[in-house]
Structure formats: structure tokens, C-alpha cells
PDB file of N, CA and C in Angstrom:
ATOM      1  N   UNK A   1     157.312   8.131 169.234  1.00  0.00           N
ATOM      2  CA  UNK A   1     156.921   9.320 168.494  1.00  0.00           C
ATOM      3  C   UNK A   1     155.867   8.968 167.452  1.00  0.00           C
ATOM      4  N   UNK A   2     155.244  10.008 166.965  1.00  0.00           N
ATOM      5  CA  UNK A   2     153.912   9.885 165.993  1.00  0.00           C
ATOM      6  C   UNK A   2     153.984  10.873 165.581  1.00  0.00           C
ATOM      7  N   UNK A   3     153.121  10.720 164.122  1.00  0.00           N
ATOM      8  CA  UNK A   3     152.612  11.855 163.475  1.00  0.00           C
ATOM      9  C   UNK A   3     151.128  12.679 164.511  1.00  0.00           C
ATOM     10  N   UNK A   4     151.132  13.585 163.842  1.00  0.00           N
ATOM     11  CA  UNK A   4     150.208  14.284 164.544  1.00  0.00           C
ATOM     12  C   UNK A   4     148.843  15.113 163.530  1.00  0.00           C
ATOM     13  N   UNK A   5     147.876  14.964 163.221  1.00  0.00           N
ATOM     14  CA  UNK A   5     146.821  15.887 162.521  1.00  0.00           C
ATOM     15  C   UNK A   5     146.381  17.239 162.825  1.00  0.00           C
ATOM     16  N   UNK A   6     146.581  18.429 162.469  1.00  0.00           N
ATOM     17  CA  UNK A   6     146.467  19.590 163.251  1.00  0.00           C
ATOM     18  C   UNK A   6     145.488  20.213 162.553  1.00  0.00           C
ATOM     19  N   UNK A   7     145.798  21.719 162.888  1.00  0.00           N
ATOM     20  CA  UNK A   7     144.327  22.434 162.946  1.00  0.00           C
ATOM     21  C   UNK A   7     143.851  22.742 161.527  1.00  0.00           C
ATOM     22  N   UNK A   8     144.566  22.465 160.310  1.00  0.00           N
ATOM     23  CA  UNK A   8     144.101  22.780 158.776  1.00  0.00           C
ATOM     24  C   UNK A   8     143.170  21.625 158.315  1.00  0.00           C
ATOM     25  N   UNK A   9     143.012  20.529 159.283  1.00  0.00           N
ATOM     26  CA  UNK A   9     142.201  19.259 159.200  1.00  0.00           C
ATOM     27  C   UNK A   9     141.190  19.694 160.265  1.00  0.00           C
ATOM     28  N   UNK A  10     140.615  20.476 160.663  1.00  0.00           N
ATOM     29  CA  UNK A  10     139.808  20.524 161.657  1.00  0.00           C
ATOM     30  C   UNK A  10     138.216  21.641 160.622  1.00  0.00           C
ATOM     31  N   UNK A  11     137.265  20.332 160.212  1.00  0.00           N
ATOM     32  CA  UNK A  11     136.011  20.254 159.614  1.00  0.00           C
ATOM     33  C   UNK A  11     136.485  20.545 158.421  1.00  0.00           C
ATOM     34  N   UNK A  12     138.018  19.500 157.973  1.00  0.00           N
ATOM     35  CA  UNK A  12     137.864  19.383 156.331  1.00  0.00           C
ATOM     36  C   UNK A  12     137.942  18.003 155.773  1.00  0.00           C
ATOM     37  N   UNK A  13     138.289  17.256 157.042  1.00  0.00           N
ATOM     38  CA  UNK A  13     138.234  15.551 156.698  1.00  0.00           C
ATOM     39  C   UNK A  13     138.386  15.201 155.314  1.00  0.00           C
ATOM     40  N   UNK A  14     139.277  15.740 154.405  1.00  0.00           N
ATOM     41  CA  UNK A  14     139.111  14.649 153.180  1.00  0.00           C
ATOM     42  C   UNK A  14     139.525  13.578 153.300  1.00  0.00           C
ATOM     43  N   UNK A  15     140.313  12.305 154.266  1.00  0.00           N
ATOM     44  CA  UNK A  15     140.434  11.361 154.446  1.00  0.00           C
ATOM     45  C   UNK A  15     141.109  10.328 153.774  1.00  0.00           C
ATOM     46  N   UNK A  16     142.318  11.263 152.763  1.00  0.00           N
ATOM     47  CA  UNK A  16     143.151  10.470 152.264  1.00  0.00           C
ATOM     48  C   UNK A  16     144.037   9.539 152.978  1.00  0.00           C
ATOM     49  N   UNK A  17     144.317  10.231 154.647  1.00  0.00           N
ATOM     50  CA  UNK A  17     144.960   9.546 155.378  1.00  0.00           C
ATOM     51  C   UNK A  17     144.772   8.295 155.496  1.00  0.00           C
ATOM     52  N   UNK A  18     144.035   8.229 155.618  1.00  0.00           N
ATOM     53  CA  UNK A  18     143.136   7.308 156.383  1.00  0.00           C
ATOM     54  C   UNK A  18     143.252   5.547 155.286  1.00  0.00           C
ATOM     55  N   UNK A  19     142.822   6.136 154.019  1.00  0.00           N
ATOM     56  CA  UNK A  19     143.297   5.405 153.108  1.00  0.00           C
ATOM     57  C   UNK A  19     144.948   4.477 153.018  1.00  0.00           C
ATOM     58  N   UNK A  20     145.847   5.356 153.195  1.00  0.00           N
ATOM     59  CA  UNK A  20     147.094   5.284 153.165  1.00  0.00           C
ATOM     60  C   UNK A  20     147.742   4.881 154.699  1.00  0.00           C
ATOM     61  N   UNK A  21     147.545   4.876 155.212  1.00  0.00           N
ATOM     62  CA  UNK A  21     147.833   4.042 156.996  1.00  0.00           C
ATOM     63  C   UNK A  21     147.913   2.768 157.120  1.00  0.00           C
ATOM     64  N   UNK A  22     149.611   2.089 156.807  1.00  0.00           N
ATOM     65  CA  UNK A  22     149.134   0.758 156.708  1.00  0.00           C
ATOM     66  C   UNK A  22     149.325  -0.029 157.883  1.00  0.00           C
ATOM     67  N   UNK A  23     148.905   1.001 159.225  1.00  0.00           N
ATOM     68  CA  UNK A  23     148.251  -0.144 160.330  1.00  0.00           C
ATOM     69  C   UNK A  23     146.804   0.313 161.251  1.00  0.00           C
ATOM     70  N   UNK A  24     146.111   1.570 160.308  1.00  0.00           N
ATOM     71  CA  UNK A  24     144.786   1.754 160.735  1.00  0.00           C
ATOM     72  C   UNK A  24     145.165   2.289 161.885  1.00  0.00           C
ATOM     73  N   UNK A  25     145.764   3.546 161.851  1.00  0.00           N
ATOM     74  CA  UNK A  25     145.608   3.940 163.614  1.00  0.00           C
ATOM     75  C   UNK A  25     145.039   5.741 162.951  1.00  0.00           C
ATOM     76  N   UNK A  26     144.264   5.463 162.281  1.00  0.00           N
ATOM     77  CA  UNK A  26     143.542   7.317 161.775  1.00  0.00           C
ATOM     78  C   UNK A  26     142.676   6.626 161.942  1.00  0.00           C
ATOM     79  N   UNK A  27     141.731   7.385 162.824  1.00  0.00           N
ATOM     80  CA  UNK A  27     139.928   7.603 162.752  1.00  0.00           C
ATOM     81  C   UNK A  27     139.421   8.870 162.984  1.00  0.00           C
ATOM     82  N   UNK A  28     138.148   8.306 162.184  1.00  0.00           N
ATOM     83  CA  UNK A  28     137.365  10.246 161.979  1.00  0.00           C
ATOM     84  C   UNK A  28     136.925  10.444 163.445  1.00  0.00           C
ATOM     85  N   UNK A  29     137.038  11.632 163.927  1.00  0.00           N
ATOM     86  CA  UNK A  29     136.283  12.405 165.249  1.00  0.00           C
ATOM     87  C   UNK A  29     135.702  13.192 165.105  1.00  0.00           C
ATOM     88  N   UNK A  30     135.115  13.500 165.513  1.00  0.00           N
ATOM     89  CA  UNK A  30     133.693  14.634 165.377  1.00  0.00           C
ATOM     90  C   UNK A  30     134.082  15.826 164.251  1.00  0.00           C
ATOM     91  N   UNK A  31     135.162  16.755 165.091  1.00  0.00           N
ATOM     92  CA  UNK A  31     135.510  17.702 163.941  1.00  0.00           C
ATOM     93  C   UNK A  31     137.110  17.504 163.206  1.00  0.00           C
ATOM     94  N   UNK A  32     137.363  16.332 163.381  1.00  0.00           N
ATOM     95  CA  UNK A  32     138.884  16.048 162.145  1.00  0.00           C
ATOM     96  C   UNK A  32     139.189  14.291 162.577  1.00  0.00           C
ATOM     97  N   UNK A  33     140.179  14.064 161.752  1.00  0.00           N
ATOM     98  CA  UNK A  33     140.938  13.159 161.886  1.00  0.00           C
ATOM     99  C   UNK A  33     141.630  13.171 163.084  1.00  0.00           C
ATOM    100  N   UNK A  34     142.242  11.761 163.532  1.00  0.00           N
ATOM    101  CA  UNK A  34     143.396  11.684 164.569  1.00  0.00           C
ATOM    102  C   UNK A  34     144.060  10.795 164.569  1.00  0.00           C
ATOM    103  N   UNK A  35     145.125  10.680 164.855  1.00  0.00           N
ATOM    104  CA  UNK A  35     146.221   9.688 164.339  1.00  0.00           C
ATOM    105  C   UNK A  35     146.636   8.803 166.194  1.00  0.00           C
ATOM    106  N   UNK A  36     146.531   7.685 166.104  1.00  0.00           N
ATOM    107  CA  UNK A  36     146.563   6.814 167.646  1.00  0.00           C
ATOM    108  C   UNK A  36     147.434   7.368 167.687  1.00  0.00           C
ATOM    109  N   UNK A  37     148.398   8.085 168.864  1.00  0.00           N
ATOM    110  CA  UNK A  37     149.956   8.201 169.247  1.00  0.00           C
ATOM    111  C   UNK A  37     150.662   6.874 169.251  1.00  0.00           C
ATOM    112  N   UNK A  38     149.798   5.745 169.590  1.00  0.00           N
ATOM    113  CA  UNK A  38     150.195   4.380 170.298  1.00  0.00           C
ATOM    114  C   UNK A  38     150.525   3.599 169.221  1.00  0.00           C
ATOM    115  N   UNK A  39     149.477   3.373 168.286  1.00  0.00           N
ATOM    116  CA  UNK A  39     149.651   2.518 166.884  1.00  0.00           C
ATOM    117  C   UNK A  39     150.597   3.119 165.928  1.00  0.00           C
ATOM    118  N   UNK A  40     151.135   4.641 165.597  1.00  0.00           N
ATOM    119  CA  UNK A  40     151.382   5.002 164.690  1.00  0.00           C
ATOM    120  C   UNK A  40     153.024   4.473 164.483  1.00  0.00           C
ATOM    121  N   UNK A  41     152.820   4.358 163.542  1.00  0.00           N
ATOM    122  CA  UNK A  41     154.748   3.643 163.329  1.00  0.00           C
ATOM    123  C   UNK A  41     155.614   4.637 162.983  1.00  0.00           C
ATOM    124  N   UNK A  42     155.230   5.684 162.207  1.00  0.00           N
ATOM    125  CA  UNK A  42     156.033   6.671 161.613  1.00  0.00           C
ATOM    126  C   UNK A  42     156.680   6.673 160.410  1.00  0.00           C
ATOM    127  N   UNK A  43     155.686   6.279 159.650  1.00  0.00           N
ATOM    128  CA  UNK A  43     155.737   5.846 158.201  1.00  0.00           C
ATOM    129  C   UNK A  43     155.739   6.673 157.154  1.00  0.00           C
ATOM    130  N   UNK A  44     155.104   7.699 157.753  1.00  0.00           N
ATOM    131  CA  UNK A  44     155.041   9.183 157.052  1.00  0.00           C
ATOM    132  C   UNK A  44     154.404   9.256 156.006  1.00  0.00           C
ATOM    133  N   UNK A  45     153.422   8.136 155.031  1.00  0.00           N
ATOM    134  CA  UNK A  45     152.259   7.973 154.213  1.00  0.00           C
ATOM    135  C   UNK A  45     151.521   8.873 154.260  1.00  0.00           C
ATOM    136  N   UNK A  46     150.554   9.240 155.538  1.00  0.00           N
ATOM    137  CA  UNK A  46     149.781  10.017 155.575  1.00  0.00           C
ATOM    138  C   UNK A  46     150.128  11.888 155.489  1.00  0.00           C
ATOM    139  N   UNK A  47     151.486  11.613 156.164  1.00  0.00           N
ATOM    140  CA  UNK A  47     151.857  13.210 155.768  1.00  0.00           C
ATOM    141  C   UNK A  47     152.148  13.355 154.321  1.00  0.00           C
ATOM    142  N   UNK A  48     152.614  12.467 153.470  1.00  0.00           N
ATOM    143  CA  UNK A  48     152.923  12.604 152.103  1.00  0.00           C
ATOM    144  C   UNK A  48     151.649  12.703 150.987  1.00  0.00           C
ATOM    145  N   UNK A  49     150.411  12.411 151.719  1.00  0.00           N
ATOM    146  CA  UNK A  49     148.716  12.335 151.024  1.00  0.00           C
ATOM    147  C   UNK A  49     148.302  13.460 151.718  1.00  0.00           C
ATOM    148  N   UNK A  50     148.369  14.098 152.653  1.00  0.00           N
ATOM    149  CA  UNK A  50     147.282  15.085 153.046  1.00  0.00           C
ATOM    150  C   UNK A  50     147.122  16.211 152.181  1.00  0.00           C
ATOM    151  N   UNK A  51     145.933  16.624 151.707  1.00  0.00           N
ATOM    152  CA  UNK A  51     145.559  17.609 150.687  1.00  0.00           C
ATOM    153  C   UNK A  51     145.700  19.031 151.444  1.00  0.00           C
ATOM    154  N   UNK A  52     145.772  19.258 152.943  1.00  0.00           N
ATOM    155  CA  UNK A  52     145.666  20.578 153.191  1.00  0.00           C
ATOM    156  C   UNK A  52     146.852  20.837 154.044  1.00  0.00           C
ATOM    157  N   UNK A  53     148.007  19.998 153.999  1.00  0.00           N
ATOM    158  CA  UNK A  53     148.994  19.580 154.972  1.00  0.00           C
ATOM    159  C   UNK A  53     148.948  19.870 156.420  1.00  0.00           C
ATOM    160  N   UNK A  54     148.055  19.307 157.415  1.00  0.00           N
ATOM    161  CA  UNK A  54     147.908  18.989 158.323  1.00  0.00           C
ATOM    162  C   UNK A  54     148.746  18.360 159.296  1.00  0.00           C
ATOM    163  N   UNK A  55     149.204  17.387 158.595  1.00  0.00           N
ATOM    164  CA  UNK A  55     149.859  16.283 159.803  1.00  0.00           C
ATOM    165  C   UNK A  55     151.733  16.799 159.617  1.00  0.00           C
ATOM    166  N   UNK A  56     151.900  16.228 160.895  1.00  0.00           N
ATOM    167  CA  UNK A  56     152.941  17.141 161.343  1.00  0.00           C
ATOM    168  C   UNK A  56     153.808  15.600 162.039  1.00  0.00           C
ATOM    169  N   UNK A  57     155.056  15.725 162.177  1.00  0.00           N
ATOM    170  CA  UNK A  57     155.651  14.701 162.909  1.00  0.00           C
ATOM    171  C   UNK A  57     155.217  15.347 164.656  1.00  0.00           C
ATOM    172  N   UNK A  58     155.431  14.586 165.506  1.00  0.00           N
ATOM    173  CA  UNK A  58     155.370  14.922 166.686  1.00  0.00           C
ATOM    174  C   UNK A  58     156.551  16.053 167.361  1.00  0.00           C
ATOM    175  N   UNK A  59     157.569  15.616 166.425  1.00  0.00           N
ATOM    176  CA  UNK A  59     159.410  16.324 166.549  1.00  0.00           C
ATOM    177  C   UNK A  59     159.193  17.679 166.257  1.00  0.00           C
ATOM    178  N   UNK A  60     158.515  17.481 165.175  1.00  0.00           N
ATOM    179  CA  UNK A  60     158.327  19.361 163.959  1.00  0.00           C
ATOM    180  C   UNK A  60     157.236  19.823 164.299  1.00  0.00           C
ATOM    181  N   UNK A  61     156.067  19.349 165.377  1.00  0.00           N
ATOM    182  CA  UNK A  61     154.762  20.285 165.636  1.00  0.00           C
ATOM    183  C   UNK A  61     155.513  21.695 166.075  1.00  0.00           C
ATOM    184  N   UNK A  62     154.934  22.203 165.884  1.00  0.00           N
ATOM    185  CA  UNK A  62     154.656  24.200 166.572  1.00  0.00           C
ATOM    186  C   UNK A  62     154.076  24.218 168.089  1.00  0.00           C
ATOM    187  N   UNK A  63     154.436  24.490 168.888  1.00  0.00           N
ATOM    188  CA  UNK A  63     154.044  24.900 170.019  1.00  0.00           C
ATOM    189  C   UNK A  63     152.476  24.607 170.293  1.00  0.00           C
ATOM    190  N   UNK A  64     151.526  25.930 169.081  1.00  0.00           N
ATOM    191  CA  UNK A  64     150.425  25.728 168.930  1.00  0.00           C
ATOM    192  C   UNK A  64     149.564  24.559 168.495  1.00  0.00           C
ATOM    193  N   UNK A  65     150.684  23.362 167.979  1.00  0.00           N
ATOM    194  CA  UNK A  65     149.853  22.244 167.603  1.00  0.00           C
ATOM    195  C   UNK A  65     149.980  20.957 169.140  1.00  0.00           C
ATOM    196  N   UNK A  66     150.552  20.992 169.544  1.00  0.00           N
ATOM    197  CA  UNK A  66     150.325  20.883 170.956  1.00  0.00           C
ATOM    198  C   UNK A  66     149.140  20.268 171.083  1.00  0.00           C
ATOM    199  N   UNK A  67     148.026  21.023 171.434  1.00  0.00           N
ATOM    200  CA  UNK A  67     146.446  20.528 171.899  1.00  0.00           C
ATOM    201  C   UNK A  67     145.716  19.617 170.960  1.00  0.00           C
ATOM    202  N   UNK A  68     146.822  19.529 170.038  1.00  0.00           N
ATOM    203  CA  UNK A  68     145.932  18.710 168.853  1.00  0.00           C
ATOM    204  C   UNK A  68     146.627  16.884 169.234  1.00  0.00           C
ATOM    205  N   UNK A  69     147.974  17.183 169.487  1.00  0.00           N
ATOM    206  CA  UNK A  69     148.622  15.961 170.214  1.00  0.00           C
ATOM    207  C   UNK A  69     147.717  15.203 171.315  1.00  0.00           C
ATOM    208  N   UNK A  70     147.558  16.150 172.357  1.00  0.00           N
ATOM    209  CA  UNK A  70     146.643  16.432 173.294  1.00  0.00           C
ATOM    210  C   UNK A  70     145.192  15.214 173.284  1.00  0.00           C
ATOM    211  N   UNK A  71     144.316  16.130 172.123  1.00  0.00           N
ATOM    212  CA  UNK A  71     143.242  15.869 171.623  1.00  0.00           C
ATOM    213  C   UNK A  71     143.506  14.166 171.010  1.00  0.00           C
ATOM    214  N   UNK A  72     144.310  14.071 170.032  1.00  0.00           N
ATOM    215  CA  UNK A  72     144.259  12.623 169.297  1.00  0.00           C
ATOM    216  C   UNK A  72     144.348  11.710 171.211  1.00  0.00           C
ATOM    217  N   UNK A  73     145.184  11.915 171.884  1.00  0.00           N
ATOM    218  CA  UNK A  73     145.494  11.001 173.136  1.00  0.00           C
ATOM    219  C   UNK A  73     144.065  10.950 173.752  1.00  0.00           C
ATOM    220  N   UNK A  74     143.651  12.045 173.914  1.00  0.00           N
ATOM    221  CA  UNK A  74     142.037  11.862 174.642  1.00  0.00           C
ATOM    222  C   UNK A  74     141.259  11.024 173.805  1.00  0.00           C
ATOM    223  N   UNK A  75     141.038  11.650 172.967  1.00  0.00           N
ATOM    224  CA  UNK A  75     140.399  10.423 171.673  1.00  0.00           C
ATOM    225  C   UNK A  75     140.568   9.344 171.977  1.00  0.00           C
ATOM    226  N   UNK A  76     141.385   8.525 171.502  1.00  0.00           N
ATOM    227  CA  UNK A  76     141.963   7.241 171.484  1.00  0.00           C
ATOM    228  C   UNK A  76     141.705   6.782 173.167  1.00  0.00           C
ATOM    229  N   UNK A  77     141.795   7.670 174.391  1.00  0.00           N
ATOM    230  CA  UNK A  77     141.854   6.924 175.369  1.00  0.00           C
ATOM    231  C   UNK A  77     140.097   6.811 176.065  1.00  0.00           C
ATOM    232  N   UNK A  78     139.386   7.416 175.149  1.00  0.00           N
ATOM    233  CA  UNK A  78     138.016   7.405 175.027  1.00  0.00           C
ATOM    234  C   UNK A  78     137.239   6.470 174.752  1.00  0.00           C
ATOM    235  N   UNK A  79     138.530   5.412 174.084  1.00  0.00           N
ATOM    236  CA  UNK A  79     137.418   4.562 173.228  1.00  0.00           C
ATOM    237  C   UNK A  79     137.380   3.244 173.840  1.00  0.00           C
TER     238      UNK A  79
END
């Protein structure tokens, strides 16, 4: 399981996450953040810093955050 970055982070990047991740699995993507599914430990840092509360556990996403799960996996398997 992983955290997840959803749609209140999508073209607001303030990037506190990113800061606070202590194994580097957030990188910026075109229009938001994304959290590796693979690297993430579940540390919950980054949900406790996000300024627009975005990130979501994978357990507690909404239906609608879904494609954002989605999206971080394409990402990451992009690179």
C-alpha cells in the first residue's frame, strides 16, 4: 500500500512533500506531484505537510481518486 497525491495537487506543486519523504519516492510531473506506489513505505510525512491536502492513503482514496493511483503507476513505469 501507498500514499497517493490527488486532484487538489494538480498545477499547485508546492512541494513540501517532497521535502519530507525520507526515501525520495515524490517527483514533480508535468501537472502535480506523484508518489512511487513501489518505494513508498507509508510513513505518512507527506500527508501530514501537504498545504492543500492532497495525498490520501491508498485504503481512504474516493473512488474518484482512483486515476490519480493510476497516473503516479504510469509515471513511475515511464521512467
Amino acid at each position: 500500500m501507498a500514499f497517493v497525491i490527488t486532484a487538489p495537487c494538480k498545477d499547485e506543486k508546492a512541494g513540501e512533500c517532497v521535502e519530507v519523504c525520507p526515501v525520495d519516492c515524490i517527483e514533480e510531473g508535468k501537472e502535480m506531484f506523484h508518489i512511487d506506489p513501489d518505494i513508498c513505505i507509508d510513513c505518512g510525512a507527506c500527508e501530514a505537510v501537504c498545504p492543500v491536502e492532497a495525498i490520501y492513503h491508498e485504503d481512504d482514496m474516493l473512488d474518484e481518486d482512483v486515476p490519480y493511483l493510476e497516473a503516479a503507476k504510469e509515471f513511475f513505469a515511464n521512467k
